[in-house]
PDB file of N, CA and C in Angstrom:
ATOM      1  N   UNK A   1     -30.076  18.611  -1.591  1.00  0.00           N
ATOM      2  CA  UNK A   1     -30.185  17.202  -1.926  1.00  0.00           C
ATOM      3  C   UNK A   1     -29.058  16.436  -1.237  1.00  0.00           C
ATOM      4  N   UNK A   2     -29.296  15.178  -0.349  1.00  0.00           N
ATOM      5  CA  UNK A   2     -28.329  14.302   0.178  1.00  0.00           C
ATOM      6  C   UNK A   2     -27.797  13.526  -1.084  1.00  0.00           C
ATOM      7  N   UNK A   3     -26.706  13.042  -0.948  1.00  0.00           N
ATOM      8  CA  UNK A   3     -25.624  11.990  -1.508  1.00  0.00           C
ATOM      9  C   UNK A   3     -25.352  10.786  -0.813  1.00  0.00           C
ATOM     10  N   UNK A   4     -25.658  10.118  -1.379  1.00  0.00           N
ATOM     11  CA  UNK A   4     -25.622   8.488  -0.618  1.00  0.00           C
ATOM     12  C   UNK A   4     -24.108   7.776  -0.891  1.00  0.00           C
ATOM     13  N   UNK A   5     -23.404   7.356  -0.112  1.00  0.00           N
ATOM     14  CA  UNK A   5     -22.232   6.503  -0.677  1.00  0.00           C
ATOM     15  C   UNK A   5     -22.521   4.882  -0.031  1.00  0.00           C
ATOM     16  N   UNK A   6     -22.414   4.481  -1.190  1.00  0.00           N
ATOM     17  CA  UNK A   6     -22.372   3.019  -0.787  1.00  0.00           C
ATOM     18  C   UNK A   6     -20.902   1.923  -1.180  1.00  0.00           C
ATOM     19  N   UNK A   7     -20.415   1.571  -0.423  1.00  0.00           N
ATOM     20  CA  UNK A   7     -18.931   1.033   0.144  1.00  0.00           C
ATOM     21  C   UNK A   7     -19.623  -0.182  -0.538  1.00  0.00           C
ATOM     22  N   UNK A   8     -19.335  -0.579  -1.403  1.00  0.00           N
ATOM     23  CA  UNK A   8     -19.571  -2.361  -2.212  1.00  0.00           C
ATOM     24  C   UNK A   8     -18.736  -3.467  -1.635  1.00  0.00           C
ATOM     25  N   UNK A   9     -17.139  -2.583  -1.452  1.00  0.00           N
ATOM     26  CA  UNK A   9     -15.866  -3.570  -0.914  1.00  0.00           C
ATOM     27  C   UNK A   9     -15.033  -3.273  -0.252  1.00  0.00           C
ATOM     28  N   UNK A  10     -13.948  -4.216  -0.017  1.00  0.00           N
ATOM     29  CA  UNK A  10     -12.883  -2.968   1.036  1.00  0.00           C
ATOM     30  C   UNK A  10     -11.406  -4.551   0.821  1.00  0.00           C
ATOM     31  N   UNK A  11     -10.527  -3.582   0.916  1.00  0.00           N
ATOM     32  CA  UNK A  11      -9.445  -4.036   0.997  1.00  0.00           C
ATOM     33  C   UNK A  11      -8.261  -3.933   1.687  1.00  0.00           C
ATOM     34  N   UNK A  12      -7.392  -4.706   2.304  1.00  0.00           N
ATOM     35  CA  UNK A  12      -5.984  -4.548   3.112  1.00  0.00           C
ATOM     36  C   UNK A  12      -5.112  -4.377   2.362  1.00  0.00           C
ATOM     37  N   UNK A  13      -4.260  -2.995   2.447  1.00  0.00           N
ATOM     38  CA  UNK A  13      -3.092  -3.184   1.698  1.00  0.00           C
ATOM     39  C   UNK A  13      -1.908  -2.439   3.141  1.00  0.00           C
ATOM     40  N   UNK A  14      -0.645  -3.404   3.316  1.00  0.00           N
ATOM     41  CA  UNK A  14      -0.268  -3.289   4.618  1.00  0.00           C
ATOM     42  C   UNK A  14       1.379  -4.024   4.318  1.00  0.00           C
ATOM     43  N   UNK A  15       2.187  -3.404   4.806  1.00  0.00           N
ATOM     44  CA  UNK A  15       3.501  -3.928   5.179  1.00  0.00           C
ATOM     45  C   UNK A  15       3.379  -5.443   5.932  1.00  0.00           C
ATOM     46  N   UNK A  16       2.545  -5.909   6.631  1.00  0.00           N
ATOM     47  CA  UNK A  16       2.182  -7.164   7.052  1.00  0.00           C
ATOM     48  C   UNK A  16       1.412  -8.093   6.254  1.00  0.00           C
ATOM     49  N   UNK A  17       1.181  -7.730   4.915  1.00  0.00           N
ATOM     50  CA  UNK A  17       0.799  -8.173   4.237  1.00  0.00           C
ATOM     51  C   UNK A  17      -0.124  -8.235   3.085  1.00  0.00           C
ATOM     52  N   UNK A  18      -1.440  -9.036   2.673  1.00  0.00           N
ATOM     53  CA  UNK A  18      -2.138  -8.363   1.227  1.00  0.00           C
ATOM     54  C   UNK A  18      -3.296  -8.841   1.890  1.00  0.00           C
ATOM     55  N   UNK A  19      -3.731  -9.617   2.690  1.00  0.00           N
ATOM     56  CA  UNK A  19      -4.866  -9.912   3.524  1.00  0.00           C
ATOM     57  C   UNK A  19      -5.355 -10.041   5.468  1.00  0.00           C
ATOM     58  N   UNK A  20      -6.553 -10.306   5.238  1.00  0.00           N
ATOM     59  CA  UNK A  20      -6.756 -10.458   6.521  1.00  0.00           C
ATOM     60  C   UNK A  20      -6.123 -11.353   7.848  1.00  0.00           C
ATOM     61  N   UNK A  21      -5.845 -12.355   7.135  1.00  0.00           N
ATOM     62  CA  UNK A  21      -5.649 -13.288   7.662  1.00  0.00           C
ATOM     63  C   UNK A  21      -4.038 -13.243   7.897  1.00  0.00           C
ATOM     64  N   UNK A  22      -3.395 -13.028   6.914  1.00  0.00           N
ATOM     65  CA  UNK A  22      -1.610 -12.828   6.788  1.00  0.00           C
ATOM     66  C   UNK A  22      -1.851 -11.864   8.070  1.00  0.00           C
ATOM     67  N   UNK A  23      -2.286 -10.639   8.145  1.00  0.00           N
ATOM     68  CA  UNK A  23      -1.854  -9.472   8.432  1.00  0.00           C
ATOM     69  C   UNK A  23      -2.171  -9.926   9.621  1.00  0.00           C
ATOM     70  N   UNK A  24      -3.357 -10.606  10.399  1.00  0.00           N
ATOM     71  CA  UNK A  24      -3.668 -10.724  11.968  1.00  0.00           C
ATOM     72  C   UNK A  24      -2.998 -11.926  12.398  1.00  0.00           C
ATOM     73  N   UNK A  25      -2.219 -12.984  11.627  1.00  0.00           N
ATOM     74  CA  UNK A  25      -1.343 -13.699  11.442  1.00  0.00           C
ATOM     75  C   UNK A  25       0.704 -13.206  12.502  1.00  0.00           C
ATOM     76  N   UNK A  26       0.756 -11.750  11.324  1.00  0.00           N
ATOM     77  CA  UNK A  26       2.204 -11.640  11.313  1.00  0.00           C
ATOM     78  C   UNK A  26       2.131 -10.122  12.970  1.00  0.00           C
ATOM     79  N   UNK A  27       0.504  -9.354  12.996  1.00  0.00           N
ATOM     80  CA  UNK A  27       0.504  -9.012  14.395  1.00  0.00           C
ATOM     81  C   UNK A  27       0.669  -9.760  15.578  1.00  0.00           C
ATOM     82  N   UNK A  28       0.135 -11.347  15.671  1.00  0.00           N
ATOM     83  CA  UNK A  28      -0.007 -11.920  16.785  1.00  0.00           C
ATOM     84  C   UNK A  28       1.748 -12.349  16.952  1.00  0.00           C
ATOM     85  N   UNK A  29       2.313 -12.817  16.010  1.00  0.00           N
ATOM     86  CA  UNK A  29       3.274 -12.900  16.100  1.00  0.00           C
ATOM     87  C   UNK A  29       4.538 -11.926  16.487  1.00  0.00           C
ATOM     88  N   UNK A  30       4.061 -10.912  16.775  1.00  0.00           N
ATOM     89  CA  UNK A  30       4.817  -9.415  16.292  1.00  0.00           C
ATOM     90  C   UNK A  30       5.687  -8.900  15.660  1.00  0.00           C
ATOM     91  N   UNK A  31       5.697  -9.426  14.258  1.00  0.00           N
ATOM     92  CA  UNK A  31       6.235  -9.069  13.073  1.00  0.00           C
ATOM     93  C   UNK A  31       6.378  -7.607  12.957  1.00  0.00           C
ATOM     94  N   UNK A  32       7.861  -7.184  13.172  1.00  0.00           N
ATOM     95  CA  UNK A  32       7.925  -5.865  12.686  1.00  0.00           C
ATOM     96  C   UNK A  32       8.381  -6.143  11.308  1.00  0.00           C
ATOM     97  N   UNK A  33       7.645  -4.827  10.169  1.00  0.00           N
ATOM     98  CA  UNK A  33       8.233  -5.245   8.992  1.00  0.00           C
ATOM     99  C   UNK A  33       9.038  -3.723   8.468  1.00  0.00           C
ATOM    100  N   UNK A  34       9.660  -2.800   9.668  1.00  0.00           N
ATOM    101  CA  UNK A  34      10.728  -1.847   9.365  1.00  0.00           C
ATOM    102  C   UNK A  34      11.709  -2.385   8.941  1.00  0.00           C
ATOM    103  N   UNK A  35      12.023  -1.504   7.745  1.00  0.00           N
ATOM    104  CA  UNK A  35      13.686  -1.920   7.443  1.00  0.00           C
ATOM    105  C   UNK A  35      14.266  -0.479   7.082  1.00  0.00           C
ATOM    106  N   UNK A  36      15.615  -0.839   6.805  1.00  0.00           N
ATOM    107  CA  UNK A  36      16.991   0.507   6.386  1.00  0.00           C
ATOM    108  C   UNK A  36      16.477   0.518   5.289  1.00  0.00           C
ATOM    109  N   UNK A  37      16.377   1.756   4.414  1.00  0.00           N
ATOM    110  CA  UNK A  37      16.403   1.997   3.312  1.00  0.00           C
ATOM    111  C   UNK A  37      17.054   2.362   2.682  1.00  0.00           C
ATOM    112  N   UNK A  38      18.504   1.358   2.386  1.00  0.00           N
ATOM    113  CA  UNK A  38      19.420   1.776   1.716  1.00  0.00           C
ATOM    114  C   UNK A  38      20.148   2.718   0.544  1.00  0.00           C
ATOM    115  N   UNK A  39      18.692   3.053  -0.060  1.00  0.00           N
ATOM    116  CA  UNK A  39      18.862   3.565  -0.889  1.00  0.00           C
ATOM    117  C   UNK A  39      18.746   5.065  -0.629  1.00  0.00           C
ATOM    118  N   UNK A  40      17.620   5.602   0.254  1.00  0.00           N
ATOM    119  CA  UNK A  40      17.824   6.842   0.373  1.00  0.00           C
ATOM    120  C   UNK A  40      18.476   7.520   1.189  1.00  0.00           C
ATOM    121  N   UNK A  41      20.227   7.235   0.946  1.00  0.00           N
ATOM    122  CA  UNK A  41      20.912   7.376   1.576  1.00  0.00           C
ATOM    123  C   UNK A  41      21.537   9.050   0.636  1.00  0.00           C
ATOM    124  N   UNK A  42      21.323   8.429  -0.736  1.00  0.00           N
ATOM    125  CA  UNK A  42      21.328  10.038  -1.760  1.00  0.00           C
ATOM    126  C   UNK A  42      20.634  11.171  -1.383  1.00  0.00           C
ATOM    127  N   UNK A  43      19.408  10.866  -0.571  1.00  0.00           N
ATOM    128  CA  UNK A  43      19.097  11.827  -0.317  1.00  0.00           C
ATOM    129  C   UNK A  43      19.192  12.801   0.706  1.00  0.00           C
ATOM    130  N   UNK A  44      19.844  13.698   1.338  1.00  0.00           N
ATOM    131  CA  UNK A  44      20.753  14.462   2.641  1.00  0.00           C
ATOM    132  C   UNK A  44      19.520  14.849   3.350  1.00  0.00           C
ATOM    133  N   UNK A  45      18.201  15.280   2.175  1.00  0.00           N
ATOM    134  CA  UNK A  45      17.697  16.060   3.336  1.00  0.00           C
ATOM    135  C   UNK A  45      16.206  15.287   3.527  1.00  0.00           C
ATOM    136  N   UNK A  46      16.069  14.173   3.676  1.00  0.00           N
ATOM    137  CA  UNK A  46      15.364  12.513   4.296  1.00  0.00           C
ATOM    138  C   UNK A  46      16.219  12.775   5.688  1.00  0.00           C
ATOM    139  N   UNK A  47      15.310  12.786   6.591  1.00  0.00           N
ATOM    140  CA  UNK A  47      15.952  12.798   8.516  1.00  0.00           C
ATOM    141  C   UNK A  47      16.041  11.432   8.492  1.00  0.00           C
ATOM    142  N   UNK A  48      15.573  10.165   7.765  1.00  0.00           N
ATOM    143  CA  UNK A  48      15.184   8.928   8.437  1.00  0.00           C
ATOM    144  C   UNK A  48      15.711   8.070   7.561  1.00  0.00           C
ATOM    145  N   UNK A  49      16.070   6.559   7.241  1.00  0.00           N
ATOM    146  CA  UNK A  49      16.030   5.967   6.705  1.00  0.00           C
ATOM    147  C   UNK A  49      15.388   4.381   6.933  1.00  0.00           C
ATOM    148  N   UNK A  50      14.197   4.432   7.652  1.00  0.00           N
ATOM    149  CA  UNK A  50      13.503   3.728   8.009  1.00  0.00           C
ATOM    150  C   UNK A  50      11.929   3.768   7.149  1.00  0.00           C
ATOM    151  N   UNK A  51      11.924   2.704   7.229  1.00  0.00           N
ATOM    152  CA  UNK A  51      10.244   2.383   6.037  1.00  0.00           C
ATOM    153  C   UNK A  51       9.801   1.147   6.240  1.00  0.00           C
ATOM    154  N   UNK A  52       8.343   1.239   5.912  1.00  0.00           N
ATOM    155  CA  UNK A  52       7.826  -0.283   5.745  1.00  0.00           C
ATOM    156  C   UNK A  52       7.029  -0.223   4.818  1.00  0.00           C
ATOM    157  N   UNK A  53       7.903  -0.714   3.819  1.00  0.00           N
ATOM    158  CA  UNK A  53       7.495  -0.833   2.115  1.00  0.00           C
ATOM    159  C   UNK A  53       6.237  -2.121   2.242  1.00  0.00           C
ATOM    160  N   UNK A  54       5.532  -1.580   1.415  1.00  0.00           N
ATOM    161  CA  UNK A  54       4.475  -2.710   1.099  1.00  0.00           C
ATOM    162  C   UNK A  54       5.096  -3.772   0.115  1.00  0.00           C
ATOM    163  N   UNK A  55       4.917  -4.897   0.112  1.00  0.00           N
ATOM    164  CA  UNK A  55       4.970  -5.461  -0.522  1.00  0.00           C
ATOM    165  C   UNK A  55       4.591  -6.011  -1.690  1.00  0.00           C
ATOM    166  N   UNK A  56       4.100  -5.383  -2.429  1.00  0.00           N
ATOM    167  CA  UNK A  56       3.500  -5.448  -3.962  1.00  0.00           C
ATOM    168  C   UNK A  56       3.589  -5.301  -4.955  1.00  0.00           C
ATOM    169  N   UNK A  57       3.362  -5.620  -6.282  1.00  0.00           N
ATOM    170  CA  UNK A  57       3.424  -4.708  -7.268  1.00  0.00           C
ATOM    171  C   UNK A  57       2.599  -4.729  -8.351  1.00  0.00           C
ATOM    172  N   UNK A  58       2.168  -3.305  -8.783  1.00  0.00           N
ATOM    173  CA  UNK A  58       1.626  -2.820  -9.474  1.00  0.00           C
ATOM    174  C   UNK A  58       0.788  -3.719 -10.914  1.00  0.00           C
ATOM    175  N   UNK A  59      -0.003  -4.137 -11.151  1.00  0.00           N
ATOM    176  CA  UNK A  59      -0.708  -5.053 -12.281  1.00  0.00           C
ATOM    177  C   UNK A  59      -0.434  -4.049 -13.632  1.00  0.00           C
ATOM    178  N   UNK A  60       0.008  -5.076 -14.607  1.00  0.00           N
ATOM    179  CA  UNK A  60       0.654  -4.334 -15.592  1.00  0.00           C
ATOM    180  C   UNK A  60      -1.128  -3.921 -16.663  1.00  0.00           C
ATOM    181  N   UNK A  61      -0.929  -2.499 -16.819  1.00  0.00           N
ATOM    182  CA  UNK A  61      -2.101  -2.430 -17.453  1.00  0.00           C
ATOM    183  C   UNK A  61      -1.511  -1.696 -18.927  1.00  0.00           C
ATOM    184  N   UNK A  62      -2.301  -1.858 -20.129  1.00  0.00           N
ATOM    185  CA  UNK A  62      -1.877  -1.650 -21.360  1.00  0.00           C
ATOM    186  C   UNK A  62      -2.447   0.022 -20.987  1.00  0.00           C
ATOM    187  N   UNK A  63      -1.652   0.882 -21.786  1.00  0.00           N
ATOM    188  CA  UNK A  63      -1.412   2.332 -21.692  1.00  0.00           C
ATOM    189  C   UNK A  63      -3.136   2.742 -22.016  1.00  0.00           C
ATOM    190  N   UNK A  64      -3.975   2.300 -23.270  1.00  0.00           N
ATOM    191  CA  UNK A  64      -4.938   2.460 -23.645  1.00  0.00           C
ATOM    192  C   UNK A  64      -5.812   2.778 -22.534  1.00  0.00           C
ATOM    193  N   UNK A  65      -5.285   1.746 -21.548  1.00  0.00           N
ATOM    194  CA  UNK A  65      -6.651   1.006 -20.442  1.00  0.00           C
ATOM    195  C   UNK A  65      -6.360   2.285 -19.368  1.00  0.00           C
ATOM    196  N   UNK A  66      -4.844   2.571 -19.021  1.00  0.00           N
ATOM    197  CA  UNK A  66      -4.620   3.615 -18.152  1.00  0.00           C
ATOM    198  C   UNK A  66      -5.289   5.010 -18.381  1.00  0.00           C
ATOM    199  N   UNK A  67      -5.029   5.115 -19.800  1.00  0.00           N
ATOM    200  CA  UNK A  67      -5.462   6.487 -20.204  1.00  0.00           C
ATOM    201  C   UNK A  67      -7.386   6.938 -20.019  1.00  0.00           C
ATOM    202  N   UNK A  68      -7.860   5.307 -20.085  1.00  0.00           N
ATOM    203  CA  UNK A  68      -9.397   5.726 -19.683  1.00  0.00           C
ATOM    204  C   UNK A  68     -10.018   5.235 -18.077  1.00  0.00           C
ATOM    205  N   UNK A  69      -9.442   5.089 -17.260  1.00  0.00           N
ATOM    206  CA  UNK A  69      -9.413   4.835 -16.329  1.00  0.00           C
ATOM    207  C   UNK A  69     -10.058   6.260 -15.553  1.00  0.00           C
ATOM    208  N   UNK A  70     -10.834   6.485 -14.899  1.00  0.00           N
ATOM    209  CA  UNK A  70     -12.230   7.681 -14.421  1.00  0.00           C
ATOM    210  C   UNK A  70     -12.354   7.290 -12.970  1.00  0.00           C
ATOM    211  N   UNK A  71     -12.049   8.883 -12.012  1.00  0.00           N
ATOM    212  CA  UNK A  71     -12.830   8.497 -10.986  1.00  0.00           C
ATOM    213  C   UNK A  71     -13.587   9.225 -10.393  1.00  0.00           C
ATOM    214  N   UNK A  72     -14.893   8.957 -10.140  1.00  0.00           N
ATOM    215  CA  UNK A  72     -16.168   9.468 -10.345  1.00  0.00           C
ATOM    216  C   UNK A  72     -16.716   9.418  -8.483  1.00  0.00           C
ATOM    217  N   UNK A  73     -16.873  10.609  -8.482  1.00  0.00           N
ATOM    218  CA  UNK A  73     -17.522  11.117  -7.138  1.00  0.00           C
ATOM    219  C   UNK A  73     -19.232  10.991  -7.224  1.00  0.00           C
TER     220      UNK A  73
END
C-alpha cells in the first residue's frame, strides 16, 4: 500500500530572519548574521565560537498543552 503526504504549509525559520521577504531582503543586501559566541567560551572542547543564532523565541505554551502535543506519521 502507497502513503500519500500532503505538505498543507511551509515556513522560514533563518538567522536572516522569520520571513520571505526579510530574508530575500537582508541576502540582497548581504547581511551576514555570524557572530562570537561569547558564551561558549566554557566550553574547551567547542573548536569554534562562531554561530548564527536565530532569532526567536519560543511561544509560551501551558505544560497541559505540551504534555499532549502528538506527532503523527
Amino acid at each position: 500500500m502507497k502513503r500519500r503526504v500532503v505538505v498543507t504549509g511551509g515556513a522560514s525559520i533563518s538567522p536572516l530572519g522569520m520571513d520571505d521577504d526579510e530574508i530575500f531582503e537582508r541576502l540582497h543586501l548581504l547581511k551576514n548574521c555570524t557572530i562570537r559566541m561569547p558564551g561558549w567560551d566554557v566550553y574547551k572542547q567547542i573548536n569554534t565560537r562562531l554561530a548564527a543564532p536565530i532569532p526567536f523565541s519560543l511561544p509560551e505554551f501551558p505544560r497541559k498543552k505540551l504534555c499532549s502535543l502528538r506527532v503523527t506519521i
